[in-house]
PDB file of N, CA and C in Angstrom:
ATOM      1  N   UNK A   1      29.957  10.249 -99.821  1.00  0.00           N
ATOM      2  CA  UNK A   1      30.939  11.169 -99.296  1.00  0.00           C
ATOM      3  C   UNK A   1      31.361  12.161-100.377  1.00  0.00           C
ATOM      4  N   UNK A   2      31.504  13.372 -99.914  1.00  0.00           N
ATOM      5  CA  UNK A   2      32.173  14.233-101.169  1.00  0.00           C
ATOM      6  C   UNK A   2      31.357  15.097-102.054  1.00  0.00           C
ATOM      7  N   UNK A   3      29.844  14.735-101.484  1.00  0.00           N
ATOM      8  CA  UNK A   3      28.996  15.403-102.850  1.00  0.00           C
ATOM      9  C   UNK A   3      28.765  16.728-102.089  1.00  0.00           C
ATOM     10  N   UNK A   4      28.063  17.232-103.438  1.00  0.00           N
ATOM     11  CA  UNK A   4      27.698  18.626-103.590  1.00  0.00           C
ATOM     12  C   UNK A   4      26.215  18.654-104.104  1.00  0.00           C
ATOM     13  N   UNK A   5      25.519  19.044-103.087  1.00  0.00           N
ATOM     14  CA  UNK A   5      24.011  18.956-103.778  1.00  0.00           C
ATOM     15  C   UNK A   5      23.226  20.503-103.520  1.00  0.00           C
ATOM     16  N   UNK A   6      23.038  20.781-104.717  1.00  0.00           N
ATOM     17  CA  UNK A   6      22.594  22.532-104.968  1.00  0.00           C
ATOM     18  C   UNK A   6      21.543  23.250-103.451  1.00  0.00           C
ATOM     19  N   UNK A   7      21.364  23.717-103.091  1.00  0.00           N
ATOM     20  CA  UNK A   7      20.150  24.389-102.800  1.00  0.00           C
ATOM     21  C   UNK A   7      18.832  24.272-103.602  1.00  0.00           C
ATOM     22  N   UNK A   8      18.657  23.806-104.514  1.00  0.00           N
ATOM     23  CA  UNK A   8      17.273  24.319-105.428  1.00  0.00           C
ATOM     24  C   UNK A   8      17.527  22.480-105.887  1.00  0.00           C
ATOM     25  N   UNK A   9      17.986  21.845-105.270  1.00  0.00           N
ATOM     26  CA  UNK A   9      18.695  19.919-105.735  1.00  0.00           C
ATOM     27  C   UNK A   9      16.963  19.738-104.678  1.00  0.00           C
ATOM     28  N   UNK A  10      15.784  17.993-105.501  1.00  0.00           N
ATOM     29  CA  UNK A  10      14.899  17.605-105.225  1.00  0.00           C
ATOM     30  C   UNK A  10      15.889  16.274-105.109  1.00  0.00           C
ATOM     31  N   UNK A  11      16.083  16.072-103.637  1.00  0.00           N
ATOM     32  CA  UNK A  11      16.250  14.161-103.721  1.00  0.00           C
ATOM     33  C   UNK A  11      14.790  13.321-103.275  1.00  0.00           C
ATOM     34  N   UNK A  12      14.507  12.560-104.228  1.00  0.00           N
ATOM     35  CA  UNK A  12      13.057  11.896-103.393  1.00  0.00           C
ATOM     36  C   UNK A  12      13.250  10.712-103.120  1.00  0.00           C
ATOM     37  N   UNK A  13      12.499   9.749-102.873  1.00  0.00           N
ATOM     38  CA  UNK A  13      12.779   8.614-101.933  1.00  0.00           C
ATOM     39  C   UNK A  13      13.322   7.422-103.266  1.00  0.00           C
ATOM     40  N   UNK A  14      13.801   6.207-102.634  1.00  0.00           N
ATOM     41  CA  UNK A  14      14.457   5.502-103.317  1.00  0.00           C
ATOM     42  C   UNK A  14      15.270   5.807-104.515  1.00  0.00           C
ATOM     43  N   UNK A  15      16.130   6.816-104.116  1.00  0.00           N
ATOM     44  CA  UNK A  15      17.160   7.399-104.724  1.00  0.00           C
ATOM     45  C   UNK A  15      18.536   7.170-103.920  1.00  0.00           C
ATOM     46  N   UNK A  16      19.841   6.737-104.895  1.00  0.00           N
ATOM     47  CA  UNK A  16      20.685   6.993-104.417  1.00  0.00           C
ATOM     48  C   UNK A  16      22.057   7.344-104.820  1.00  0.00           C
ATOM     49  N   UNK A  17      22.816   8.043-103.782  1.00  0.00           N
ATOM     50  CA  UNK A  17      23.616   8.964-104.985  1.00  0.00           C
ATOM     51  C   UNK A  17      25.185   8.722-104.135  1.00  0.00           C
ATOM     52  N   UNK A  18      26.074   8.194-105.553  1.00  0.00           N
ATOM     53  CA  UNK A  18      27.720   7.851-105.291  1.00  0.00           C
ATOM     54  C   UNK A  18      28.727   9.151-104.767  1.00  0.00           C
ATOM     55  N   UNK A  19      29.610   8.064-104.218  1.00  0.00           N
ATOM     56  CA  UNK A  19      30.412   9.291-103.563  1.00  0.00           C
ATOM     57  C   UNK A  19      31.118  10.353-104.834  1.00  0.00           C
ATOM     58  N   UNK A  20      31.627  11.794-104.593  1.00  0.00           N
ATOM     59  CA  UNK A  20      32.246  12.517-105.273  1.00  0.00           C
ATOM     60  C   UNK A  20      31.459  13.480-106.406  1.00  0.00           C
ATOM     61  N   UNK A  21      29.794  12.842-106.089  1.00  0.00           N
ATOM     62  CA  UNK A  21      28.791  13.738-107.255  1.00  0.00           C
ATOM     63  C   UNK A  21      28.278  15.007-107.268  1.00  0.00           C
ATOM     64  N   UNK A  22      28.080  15.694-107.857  1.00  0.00           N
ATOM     65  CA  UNK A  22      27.204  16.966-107.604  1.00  0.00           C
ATOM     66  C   UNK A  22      26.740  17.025-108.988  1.00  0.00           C
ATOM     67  N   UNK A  23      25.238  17.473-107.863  1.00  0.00           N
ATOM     68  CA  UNK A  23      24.046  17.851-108.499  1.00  0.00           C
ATOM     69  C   UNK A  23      23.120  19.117-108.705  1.00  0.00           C
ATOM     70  N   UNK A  24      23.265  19.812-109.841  1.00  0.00           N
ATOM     71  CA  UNK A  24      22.807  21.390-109.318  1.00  0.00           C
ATOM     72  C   UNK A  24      21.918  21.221-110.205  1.00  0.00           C
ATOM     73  N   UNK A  25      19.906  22.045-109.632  1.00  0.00           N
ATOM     74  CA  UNK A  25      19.321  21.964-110.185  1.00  0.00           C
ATOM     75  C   UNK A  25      18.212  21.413-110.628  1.00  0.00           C
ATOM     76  N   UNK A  26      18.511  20.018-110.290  1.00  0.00           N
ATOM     77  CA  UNK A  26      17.323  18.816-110.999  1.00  0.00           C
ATOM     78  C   UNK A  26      16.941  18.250-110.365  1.00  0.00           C
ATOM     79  N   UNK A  27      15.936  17.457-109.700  1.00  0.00           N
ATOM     80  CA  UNK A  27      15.015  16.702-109.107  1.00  0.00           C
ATOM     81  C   UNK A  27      15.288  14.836-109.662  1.00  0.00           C
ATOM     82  N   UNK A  28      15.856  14.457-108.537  1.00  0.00           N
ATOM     83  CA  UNK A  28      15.961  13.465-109.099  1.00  0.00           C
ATOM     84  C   UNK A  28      15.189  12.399-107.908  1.00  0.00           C
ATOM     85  N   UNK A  29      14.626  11.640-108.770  1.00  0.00           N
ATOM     86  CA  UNK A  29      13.701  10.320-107.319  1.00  0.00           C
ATOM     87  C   UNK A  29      13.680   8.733-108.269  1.00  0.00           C
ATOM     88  N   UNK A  30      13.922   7.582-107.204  1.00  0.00           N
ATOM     89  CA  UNK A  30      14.124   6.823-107.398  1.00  0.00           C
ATOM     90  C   UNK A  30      14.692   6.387-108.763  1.00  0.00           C
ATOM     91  N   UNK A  31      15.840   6.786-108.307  1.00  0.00           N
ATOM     92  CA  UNK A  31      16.904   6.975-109.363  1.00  0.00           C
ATOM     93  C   UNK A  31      18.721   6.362-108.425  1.00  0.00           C
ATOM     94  N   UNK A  32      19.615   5.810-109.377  1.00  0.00           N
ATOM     95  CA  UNK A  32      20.663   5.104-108.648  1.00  0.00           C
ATOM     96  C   UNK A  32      21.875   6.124-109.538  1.00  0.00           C
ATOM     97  N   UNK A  33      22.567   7.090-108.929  1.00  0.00           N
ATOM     98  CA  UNK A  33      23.681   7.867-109.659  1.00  0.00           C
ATOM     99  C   UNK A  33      25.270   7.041-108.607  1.00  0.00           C
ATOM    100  N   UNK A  34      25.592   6.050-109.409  1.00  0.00           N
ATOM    101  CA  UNK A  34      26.779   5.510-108.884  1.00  0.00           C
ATOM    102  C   UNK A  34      28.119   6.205-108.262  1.00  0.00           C
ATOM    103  N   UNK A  35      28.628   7.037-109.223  1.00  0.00           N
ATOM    104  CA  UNK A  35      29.299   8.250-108.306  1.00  0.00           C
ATOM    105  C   UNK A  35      29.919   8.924-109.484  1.00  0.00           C
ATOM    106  N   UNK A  36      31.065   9.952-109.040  1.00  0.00           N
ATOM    107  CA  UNK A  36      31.878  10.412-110.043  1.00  0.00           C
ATOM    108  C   UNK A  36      31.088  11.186-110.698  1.00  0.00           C
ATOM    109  N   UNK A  37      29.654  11.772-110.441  1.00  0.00           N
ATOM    110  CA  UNK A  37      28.734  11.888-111.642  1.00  0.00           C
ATOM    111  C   UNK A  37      28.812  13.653-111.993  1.00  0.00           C
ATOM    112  N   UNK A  38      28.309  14.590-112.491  1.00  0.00           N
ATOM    113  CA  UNK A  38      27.826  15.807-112.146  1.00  0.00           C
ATOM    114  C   UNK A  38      26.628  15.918-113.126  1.00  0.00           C
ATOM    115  N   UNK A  39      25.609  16.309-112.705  1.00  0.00           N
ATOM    116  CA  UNK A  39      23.941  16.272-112.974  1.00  0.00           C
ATOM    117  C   UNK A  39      23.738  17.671-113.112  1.00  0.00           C
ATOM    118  N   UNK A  40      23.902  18.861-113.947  1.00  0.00           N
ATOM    119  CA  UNK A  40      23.654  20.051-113.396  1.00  0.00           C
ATOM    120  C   UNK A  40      22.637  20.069-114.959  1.00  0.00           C
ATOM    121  N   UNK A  41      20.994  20.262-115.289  1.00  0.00           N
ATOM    122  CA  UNK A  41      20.242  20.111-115.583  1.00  0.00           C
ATOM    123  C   UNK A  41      18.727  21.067-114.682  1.00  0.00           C
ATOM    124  N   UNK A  42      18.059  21.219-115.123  1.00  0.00           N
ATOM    125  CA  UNK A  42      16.534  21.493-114.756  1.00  0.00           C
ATOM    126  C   UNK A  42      15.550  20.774-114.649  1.00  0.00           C
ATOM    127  N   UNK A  43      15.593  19.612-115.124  1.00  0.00           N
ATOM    128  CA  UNK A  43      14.687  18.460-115.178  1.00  0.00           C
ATOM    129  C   UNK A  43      14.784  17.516-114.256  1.00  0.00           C
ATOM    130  N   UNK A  44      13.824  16.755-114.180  1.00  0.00           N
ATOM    131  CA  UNK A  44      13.306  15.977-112.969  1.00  0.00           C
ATOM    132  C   UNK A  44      13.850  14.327-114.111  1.00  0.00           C
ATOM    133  N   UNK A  45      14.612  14.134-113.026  1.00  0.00           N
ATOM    134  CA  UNK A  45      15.158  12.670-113.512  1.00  0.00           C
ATOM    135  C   UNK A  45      14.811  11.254-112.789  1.00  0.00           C
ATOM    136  N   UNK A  46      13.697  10.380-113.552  1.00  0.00           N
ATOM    137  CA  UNK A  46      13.380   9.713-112.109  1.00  0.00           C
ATOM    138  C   UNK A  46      13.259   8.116-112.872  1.00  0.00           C
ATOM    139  N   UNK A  47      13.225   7.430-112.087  1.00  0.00           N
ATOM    140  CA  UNK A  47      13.235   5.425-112.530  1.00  0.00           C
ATOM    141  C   UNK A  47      14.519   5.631-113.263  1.00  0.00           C
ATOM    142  N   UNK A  48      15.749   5.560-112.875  1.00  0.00           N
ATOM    143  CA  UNK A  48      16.990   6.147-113.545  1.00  0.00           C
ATOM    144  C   UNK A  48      18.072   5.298-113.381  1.00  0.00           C
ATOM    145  N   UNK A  49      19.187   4.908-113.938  1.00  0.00           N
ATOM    146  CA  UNK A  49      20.108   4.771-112.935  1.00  0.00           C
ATOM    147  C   UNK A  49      21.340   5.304-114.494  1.00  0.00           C
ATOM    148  N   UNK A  50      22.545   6.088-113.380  1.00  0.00           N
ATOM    149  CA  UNK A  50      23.649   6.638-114.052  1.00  0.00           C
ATOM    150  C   UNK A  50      24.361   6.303-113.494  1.00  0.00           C
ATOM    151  N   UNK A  51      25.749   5.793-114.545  1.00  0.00           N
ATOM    152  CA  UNK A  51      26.864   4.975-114.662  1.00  0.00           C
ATOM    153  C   UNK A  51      28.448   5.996-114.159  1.00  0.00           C
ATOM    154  N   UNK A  52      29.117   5.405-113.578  1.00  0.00           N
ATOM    155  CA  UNK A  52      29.956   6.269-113.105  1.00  0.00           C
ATOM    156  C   UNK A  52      30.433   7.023-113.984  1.00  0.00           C
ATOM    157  N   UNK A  53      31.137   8.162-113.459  1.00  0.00           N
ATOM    158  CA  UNK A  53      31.693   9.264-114.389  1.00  0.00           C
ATOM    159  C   UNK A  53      31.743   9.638-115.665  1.00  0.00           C
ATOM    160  N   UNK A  54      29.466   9.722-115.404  1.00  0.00           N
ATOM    161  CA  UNK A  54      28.839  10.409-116.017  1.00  0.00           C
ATOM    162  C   UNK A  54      28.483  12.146-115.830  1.00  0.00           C
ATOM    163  N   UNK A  55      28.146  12.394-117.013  1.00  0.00           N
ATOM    164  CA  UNK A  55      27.460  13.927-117.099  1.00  0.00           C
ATOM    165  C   UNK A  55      25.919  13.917-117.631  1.00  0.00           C
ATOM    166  N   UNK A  56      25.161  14.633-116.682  1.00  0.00           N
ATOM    167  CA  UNK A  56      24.339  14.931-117.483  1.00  0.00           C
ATOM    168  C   UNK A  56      24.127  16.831-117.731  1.00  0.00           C
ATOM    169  N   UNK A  57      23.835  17.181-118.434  1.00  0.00           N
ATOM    170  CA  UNK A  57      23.891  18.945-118.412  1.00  0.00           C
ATOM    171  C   UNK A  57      22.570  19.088-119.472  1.00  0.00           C
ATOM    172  N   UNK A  58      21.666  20.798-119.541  1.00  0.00           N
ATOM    173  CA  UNK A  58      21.287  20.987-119.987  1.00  0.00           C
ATOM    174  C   UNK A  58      21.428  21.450-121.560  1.00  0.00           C
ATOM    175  N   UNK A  59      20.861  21.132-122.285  1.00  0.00           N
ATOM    176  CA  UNK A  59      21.588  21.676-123.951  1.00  0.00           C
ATOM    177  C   UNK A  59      20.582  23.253-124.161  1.00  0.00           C
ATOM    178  N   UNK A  60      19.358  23.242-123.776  1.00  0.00           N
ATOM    179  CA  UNK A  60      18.335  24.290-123.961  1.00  0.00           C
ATOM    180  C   UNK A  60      17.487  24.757-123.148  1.00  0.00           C
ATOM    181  N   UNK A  61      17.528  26.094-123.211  1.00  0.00           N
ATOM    182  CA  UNK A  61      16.612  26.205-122.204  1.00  0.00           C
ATOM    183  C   UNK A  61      15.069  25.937-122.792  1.00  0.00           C
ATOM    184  N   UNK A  62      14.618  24.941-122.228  1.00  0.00           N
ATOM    185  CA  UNK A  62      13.084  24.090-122.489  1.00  0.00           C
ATOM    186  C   UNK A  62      12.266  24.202-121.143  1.00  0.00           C
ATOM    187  N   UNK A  63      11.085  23.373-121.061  1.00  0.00           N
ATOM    188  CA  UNK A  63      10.643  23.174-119.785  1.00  0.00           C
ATOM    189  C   UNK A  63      11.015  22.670-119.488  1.00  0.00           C
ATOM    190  N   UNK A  64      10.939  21.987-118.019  1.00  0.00           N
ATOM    191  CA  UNK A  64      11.135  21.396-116.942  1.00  0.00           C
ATOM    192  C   UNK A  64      10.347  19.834-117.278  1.00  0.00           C
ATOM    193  N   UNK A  65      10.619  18.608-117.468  1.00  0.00           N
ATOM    194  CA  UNK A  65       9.958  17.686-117.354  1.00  0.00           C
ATOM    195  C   UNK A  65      10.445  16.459-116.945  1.00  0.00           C
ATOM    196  N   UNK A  66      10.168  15.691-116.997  1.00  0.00           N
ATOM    197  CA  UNK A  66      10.748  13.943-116.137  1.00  0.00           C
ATOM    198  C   UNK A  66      11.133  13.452-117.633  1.00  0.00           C
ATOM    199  N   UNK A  67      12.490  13.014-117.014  1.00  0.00           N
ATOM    200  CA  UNK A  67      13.342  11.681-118.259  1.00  0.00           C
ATOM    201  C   UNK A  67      13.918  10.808-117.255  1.00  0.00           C
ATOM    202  N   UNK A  68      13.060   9.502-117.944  1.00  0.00           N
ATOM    203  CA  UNK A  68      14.053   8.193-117.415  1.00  0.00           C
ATOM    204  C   UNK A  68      15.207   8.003-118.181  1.00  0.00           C
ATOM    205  N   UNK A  69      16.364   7.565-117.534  1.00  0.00           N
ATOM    206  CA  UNK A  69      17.926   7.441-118.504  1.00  0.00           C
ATOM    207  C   UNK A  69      18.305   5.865-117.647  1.00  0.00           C
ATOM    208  N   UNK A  70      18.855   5.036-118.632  1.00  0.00           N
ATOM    209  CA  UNK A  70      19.957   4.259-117.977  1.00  0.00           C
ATOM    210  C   UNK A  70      21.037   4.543-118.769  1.00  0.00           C
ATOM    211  N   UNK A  71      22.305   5.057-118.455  1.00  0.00           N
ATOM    212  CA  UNK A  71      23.218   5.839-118.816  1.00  0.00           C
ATOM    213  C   UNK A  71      24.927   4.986-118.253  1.00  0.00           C
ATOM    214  N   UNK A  72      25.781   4.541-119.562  1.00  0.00           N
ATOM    215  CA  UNK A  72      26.384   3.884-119.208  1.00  0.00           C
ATOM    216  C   UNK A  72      27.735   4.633-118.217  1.00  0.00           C
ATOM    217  N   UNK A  73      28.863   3.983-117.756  1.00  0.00           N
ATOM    218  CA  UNK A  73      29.587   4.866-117.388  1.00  0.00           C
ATOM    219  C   UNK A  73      30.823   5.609-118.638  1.00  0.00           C
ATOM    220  N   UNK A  74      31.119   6.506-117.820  1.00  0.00           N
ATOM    221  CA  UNK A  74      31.551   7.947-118.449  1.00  0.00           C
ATOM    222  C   UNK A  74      31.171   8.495-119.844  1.00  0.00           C
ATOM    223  N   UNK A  75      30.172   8.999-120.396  1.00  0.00           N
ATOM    224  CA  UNK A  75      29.023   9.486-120.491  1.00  0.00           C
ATOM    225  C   UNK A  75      29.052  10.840-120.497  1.00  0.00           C
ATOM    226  N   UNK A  76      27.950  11.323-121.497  1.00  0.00           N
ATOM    227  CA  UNK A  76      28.033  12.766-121.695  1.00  0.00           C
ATOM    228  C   UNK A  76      26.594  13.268-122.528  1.00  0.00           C
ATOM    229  N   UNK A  77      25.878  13.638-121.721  1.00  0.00           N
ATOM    230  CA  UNK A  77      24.690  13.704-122.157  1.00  0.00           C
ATOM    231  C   UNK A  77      23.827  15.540-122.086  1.00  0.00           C
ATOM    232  N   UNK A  78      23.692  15.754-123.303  1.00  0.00           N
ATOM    233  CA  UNK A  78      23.181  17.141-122.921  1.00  0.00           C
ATOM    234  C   UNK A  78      21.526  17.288-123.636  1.00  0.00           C
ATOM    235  N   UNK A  79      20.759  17.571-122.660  1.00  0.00           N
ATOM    236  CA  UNK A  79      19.445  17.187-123.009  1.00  0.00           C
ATOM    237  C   UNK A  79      18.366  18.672-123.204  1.00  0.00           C
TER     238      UNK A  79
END
C-alpha cells in the first residue's frame, strides 16, 4: 500500500515490495524490499533483499548493471 513506482520502474517475478516504498528507475527481480524503502538508482537489483527504512540512490553516473545487496534496516547506500 502507499508505493510509488516510476514509469521507467522493471518489477520482475519473485519480487516483493513493502508498503510506503518508492522506486524510481531501477529494475528490480526476485528481490524482497520490506517497506519504508526509496530505491531511486539505474541499476538492475536482483537475488536481493532490503531491510526496512532503507535507501538505495545512485552515487555516479556509470552503467547500468545487476547488484545483489542484503541490506540491513535503515540504511544508506549510494552506489
Amino acid at each position: 500500500m502507499n508505493c510509488e513506482i516510476g514509469p521507467d520502474v522493471y518489477v520482475g517475478p519473485y519480487s516483493a515490495i513493502g508498503d510506503n516504498t518508492i522506486i524510481r528507475g531501477a529494475e528490480v527481480e526476485n528481490t524482497i524490499i520490506v517497506g519504508d524503502c526509496r530505491i531511486e538508482c539505474k541499476k538492475r537489483i536482483v537475488d536481493s533483499l532490503i531491510g526496512r527504512n532503507s535507501q538505495v540512490n545512485d552515487s555516479a553516473n556509470t552503467q547500468p548493471r545487476g547488484s545483489r545487496l542484503i541490506v540491513g534496516e535503515n540504511t544508506v547506500i549510494s552506489m
